[in-house]
N, C-alpha and C. Protein backbone atom coordinates (compact mmCIF):
# COMPACT_ATOMS: atom_id res chain seq x y z
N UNK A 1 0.81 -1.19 0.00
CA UNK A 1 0.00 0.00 0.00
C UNK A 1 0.85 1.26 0.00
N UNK A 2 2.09 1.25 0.73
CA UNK A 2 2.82 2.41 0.92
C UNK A 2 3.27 2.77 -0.24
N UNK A 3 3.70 1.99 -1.43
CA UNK A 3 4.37 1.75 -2.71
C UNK A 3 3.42 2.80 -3.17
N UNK A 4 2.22 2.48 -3.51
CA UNK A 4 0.89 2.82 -4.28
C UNK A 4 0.77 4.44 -3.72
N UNK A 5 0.41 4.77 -2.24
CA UNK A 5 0.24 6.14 -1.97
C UNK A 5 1.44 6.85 -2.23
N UNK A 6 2.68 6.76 -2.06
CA UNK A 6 3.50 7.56 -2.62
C UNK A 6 3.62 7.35 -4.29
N UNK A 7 3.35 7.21 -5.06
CA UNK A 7 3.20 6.63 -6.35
C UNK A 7 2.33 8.12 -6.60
N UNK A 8 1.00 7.58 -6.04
CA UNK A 8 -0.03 8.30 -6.39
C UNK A 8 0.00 10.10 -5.92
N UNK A 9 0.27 9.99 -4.47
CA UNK A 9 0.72 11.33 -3.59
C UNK A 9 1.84 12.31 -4.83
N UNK A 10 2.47 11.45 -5.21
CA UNK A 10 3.31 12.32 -6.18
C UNK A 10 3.28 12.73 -7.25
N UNK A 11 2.22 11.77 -8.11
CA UNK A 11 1.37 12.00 -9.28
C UNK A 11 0.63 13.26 -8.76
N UNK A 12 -0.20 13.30 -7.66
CA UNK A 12 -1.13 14.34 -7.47
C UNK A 12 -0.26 15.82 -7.64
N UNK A 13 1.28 15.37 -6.48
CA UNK A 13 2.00 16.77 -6.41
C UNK A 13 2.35 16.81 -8.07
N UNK A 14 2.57 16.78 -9.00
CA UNK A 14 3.22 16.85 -10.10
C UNK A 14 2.09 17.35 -10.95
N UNK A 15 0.86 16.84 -11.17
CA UNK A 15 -0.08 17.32 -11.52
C UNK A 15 -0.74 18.58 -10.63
N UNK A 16 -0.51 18.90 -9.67
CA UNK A 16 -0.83 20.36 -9.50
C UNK A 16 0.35 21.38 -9.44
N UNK A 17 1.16 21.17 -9.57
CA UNK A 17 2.68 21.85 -10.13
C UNK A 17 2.24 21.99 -11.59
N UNK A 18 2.08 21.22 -12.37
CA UNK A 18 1.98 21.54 -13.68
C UNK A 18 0.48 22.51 -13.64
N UNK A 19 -0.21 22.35 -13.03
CA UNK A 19 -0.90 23.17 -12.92
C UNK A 19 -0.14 24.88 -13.03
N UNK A 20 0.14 24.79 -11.76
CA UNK A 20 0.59 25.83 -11.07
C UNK A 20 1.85 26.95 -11.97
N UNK A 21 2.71 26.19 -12.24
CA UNK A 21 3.55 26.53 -13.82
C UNK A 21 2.97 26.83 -14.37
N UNK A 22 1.80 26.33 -15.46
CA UNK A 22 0.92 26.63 -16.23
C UNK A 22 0.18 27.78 -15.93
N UNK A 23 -0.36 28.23 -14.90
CA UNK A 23 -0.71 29.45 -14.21
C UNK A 23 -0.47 30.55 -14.19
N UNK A 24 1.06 30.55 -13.57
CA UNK A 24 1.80 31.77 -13.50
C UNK A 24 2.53 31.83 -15.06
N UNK A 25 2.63 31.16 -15.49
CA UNK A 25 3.32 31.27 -17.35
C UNK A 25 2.04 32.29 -17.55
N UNK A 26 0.67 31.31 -17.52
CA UNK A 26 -0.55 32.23 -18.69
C UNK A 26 -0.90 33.46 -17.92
N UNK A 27 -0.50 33.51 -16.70
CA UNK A 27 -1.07 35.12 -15.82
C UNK A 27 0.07 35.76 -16.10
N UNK A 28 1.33 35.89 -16.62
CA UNK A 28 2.51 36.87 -16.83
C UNK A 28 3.37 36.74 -15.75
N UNK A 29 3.51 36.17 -14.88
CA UNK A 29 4.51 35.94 -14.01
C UNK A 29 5.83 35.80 -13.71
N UNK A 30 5.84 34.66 -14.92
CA UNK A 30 7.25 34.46 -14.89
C UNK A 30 7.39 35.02 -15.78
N UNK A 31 7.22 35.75 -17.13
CA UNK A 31 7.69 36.77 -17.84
C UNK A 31 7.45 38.08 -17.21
N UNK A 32 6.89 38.43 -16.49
CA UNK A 32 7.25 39.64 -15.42
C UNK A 32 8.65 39.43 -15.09
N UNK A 33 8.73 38.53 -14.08
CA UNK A 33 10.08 38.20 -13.61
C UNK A 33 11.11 38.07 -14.48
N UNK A 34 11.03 38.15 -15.73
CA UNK A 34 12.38 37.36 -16.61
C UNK A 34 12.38 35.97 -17.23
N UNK A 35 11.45 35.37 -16.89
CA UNK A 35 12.04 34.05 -16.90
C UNK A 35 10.67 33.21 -18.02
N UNK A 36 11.40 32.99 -19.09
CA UNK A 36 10.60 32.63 -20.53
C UNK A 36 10.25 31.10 -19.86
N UNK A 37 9.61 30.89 -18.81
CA UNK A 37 8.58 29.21 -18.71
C UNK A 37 7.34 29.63 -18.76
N UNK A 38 6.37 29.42 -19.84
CA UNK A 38 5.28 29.46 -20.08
C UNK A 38 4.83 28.57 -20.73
N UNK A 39 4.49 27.47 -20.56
CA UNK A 39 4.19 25.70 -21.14
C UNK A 39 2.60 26.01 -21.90
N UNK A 40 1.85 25.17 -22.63
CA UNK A 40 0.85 25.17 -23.04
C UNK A 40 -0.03 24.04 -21.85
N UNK A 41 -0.86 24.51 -21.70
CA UNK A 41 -1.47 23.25 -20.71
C UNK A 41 -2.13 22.14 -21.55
N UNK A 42 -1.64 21.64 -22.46
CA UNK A 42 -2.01 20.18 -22.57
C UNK A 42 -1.90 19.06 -22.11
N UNK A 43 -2.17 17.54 -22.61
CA UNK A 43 -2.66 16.29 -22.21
C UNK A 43 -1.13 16.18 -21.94
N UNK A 44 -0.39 16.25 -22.51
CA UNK A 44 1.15 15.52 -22.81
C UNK A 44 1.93 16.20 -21.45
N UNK A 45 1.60 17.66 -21.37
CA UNK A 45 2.34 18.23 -20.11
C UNK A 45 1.92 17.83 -19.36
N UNK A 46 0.87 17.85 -18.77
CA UNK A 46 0.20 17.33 -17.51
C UNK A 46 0.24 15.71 -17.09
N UNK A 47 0.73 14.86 -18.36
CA UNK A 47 0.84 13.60 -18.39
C UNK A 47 2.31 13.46 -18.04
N UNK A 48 3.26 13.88 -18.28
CA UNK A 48 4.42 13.82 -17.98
C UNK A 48 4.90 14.49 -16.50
N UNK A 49 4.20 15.63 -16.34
CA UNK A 49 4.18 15.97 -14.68
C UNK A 49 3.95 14.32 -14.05
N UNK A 50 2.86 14.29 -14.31
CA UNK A 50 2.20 13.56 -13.40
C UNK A 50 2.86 12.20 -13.22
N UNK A 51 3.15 11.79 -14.18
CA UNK A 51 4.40 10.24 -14.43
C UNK A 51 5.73 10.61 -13.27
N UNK A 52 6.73 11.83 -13.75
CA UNK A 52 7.45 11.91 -13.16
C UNK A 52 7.38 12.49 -11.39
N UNK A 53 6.44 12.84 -11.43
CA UNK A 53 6.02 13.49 -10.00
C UNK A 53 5.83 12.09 -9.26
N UNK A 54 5.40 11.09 -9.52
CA UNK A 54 4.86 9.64 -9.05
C UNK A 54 5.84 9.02 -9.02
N UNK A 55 7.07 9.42 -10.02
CA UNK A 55 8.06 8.33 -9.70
C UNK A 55 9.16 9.16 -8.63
N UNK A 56 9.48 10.31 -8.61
CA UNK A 56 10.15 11.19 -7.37
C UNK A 56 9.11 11.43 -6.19
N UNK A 57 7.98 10.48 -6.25
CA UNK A 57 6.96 10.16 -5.02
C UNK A 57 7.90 9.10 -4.43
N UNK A 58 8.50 8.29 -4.88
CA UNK A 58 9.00 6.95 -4.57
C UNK A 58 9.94 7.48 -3.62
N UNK A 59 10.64 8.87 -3.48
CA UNK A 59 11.63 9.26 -2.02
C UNK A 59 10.99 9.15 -1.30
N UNK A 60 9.66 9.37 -0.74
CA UNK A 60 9.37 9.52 0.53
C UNK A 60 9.13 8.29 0.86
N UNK A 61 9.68 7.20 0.21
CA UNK A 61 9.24 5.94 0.98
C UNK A 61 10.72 5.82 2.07
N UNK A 62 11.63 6.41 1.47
CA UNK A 62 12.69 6.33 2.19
C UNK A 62 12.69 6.55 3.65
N UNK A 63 13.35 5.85 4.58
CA UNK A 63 13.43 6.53 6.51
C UNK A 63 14.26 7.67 6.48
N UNK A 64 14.55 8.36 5.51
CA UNK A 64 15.85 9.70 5.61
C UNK A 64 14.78 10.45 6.24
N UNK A 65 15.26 10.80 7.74
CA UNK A 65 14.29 11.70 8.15
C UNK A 65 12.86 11.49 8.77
N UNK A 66 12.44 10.65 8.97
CA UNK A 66 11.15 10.20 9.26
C UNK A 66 10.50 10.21 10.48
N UNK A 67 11.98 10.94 11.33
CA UNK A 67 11.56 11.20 12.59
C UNK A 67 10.83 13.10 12.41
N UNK A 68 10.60 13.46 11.81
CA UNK A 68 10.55 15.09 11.12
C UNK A 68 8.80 14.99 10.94
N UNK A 69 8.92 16.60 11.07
CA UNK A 69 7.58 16.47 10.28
C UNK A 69 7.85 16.45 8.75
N UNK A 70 6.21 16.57 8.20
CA UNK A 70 6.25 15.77 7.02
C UNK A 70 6.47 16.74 5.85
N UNK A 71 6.66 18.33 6.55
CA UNK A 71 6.83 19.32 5.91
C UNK A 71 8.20 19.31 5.36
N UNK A 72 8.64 19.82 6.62
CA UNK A 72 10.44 19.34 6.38
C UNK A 72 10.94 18.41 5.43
N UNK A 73 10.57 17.45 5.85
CA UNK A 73 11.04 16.00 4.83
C UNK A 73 10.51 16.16 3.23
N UNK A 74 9.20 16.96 2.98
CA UNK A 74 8.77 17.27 1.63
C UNK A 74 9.98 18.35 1.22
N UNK A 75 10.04 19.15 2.15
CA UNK A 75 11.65 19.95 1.69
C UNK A 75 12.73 19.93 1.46
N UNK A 76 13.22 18.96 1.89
CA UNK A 76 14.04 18.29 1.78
C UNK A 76 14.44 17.58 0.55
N UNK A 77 13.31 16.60 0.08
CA UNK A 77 13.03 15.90 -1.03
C UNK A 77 12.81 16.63 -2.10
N UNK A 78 12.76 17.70 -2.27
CA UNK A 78 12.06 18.54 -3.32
C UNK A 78 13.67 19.20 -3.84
N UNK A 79 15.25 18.70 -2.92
CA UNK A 79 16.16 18.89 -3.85
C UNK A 79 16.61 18.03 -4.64
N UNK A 80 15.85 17.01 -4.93
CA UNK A 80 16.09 15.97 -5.90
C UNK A 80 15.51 16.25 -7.38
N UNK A 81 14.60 16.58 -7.02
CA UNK A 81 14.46 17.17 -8.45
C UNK A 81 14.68 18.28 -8.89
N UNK A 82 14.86 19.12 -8.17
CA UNK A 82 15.33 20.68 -7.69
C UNK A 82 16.72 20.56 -9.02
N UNK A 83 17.89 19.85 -8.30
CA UNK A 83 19.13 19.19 -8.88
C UNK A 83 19.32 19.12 -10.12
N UNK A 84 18.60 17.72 -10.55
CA UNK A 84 18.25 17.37 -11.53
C UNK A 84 17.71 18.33 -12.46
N UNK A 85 16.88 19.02 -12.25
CA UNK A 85 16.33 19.99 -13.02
C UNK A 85 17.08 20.84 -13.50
N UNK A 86 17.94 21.33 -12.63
CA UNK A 86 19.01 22.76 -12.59
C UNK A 86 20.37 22.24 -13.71
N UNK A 87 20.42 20.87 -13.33
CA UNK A 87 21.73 20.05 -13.72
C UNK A 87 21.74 19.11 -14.71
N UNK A 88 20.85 18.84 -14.95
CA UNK A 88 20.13 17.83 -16.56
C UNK A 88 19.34 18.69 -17.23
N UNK A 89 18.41 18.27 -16.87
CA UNK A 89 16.93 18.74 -17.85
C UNK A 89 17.27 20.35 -18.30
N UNK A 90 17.17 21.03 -17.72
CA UNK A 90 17.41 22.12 -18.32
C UNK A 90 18.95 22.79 -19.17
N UNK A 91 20.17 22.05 -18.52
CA UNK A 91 20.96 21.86 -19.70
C UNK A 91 20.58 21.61 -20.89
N UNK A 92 20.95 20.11 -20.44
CA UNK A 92 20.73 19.29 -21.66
C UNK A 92 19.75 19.29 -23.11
N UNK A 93 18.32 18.92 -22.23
CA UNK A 93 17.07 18.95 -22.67
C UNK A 93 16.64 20.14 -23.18
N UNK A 94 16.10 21.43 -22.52
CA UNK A 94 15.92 23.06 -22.76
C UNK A 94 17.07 23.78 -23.61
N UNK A 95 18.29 23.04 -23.01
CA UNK A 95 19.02 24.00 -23.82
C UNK A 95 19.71 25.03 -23.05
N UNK A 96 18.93 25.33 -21.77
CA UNK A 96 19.13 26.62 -21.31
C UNK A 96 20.09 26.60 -20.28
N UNK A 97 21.39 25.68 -20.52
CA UNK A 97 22.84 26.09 -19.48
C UNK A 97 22.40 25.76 -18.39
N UNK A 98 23.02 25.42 -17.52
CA UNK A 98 23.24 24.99 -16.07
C UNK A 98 22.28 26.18 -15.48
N UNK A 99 21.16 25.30 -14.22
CA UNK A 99 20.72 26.22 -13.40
C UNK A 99 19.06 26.87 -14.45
N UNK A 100 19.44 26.82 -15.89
CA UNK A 100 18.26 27.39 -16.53
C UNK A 100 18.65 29.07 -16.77
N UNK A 101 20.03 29.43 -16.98
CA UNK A 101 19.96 30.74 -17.10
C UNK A 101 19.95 31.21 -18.16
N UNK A 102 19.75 30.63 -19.14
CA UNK A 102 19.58 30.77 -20.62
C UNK A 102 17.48 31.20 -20.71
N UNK A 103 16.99 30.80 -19.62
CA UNK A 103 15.44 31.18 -19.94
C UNK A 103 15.53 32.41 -18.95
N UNK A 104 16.54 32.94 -17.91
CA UNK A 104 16.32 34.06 -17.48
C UNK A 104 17.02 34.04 -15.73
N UNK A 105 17.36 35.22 -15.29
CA UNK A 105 18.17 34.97 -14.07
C UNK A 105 17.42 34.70 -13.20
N UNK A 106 16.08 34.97 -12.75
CA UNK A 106 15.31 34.13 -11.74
C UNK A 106 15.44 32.50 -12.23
N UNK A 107 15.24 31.87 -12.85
CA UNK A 107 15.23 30.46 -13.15
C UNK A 107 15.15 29.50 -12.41
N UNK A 108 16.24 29.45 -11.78
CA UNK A 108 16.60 28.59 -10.41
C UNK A 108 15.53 29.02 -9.60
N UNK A 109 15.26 30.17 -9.10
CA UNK A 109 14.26 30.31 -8.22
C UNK A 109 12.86 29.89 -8.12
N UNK A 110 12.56 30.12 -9.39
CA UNK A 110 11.03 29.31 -10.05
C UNK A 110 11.42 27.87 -10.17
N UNK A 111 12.06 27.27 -10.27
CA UNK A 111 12.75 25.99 -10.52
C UNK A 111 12.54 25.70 -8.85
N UNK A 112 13.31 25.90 -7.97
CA UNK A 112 13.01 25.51 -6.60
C UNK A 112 11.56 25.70 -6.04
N UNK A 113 11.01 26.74 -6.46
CA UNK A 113 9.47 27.39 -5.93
C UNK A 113 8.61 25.90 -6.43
N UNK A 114 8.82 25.77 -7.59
CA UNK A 114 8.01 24.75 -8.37
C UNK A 114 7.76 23.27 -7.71
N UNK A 115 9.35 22.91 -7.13
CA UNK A 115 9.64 21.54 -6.75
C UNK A 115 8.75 21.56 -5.25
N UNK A 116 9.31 22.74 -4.64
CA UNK A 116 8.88 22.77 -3.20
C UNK A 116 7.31 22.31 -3.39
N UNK A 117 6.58 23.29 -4.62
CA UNK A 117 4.94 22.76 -4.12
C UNK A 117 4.76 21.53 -4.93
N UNK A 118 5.57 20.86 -5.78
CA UNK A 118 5.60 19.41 -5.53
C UNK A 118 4.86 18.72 -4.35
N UNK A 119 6.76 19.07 -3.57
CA UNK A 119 7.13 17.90 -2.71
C UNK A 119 5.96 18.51 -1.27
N UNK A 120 5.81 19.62 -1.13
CA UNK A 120 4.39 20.14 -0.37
C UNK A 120 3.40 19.07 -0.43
N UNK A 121 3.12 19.22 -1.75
CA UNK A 121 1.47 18.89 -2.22
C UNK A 121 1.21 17.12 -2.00
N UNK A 122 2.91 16.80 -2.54
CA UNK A 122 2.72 14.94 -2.14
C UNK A 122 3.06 14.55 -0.71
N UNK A 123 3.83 15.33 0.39
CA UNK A 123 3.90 15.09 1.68
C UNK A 123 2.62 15.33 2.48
N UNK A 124 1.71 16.76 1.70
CA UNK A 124 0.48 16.50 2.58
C UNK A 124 0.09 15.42 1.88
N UNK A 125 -0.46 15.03 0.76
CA UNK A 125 -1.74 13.99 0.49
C UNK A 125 -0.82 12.66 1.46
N UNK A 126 0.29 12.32 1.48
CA UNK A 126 0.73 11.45 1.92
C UNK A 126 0.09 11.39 3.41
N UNK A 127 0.35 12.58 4.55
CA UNK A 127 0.64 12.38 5.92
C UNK A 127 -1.10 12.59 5.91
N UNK A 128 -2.15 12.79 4.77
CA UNK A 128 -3.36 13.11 4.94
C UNK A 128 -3.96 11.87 5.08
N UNK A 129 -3.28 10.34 4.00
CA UNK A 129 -3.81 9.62 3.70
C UNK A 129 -3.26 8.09 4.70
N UNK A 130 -1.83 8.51 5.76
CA UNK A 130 -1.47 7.93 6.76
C UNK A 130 -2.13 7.99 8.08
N UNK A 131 -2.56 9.35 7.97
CA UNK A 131 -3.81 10.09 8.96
C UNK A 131 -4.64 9.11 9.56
N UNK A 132 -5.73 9.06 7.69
CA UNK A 132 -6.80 8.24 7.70
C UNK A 132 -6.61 7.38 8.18
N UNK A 133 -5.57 6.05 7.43
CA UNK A 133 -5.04 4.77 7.95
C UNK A 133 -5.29 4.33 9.12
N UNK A 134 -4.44 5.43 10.09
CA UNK A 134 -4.36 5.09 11.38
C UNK A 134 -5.34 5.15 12.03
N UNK A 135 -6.87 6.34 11.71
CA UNK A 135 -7.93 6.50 12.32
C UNK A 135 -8.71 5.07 12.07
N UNK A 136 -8.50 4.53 10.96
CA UNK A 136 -9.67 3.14 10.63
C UNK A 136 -8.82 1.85 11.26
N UNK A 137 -7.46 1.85 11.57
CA UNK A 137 -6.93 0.84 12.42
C UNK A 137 -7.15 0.97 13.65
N UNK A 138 -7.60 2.40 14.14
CA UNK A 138 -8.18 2.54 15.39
C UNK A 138 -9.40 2.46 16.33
N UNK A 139 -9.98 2.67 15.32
CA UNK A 139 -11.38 2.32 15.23
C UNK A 139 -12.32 0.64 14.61
């Protein structure tokens, strides 16, 4: 079961991140700020959030931390893709140099902002849906 809710907990965070990206791109935000991420909200973006958000769900199965709240530990976790993002994907993939400074000097910052409500969004549904658990084993 634990496999499955972090699976899913992270699908959810990834799909409301892509949301949320999608948001501030179409309200002017991050082109206020500098920073050219403005995605189209289609099937394919939101499908690929949501895949990869489910599979960087799979950290919180880890004990790193588990004595913490569940905030912390979502913060924590949210430099894994944080990393990756700054250090692959946006090299490589975008194009846009280490960090993303090729789409603009905030980059990194929207890049961390982004991960955090990730790893937010899948540590609550997680500690929401451990909650429950424990109330129906108690009852």
């Amino acid at each position: 079961m634990r496999i499955a809710v972090a699976y899913a907990s992270g699908s959810l965070g990834g799909f409301v991140t892509a949301l949320f990206i999608w948001l501030l791109g179409d309200i002017g935000v991050t082109s206020a700020a500098g920073v050219a991420i403005a995605p189209a909200l289609t099937p394919a973006w939101l499908y690929s959030r949501a895949v990869w958000g489910g599979l960087w769900g799979f950290a919180f199965l880890l004990p790193f931390l588990a004595h913490r709240r569940w905030w912390v530990r979502a913060l924590v976790f949210s430099l894994g893709p944080t990393l990756s993002t700054w250090l692959i994907i946006l090299p490589v993939q975008a194009e846009a140099g280490v960090f993303g400074f090729g789409l603009g000097l905030l980059t990194p910052v929207f890049v961390a902002v982004f991960n955090a409500t990730w790893a937010l969004t899948t540590g609550a549904s997680m500690a929401a849906v451990v909650k429950l658990h424990q109330q129906e084993l108690a009852s």
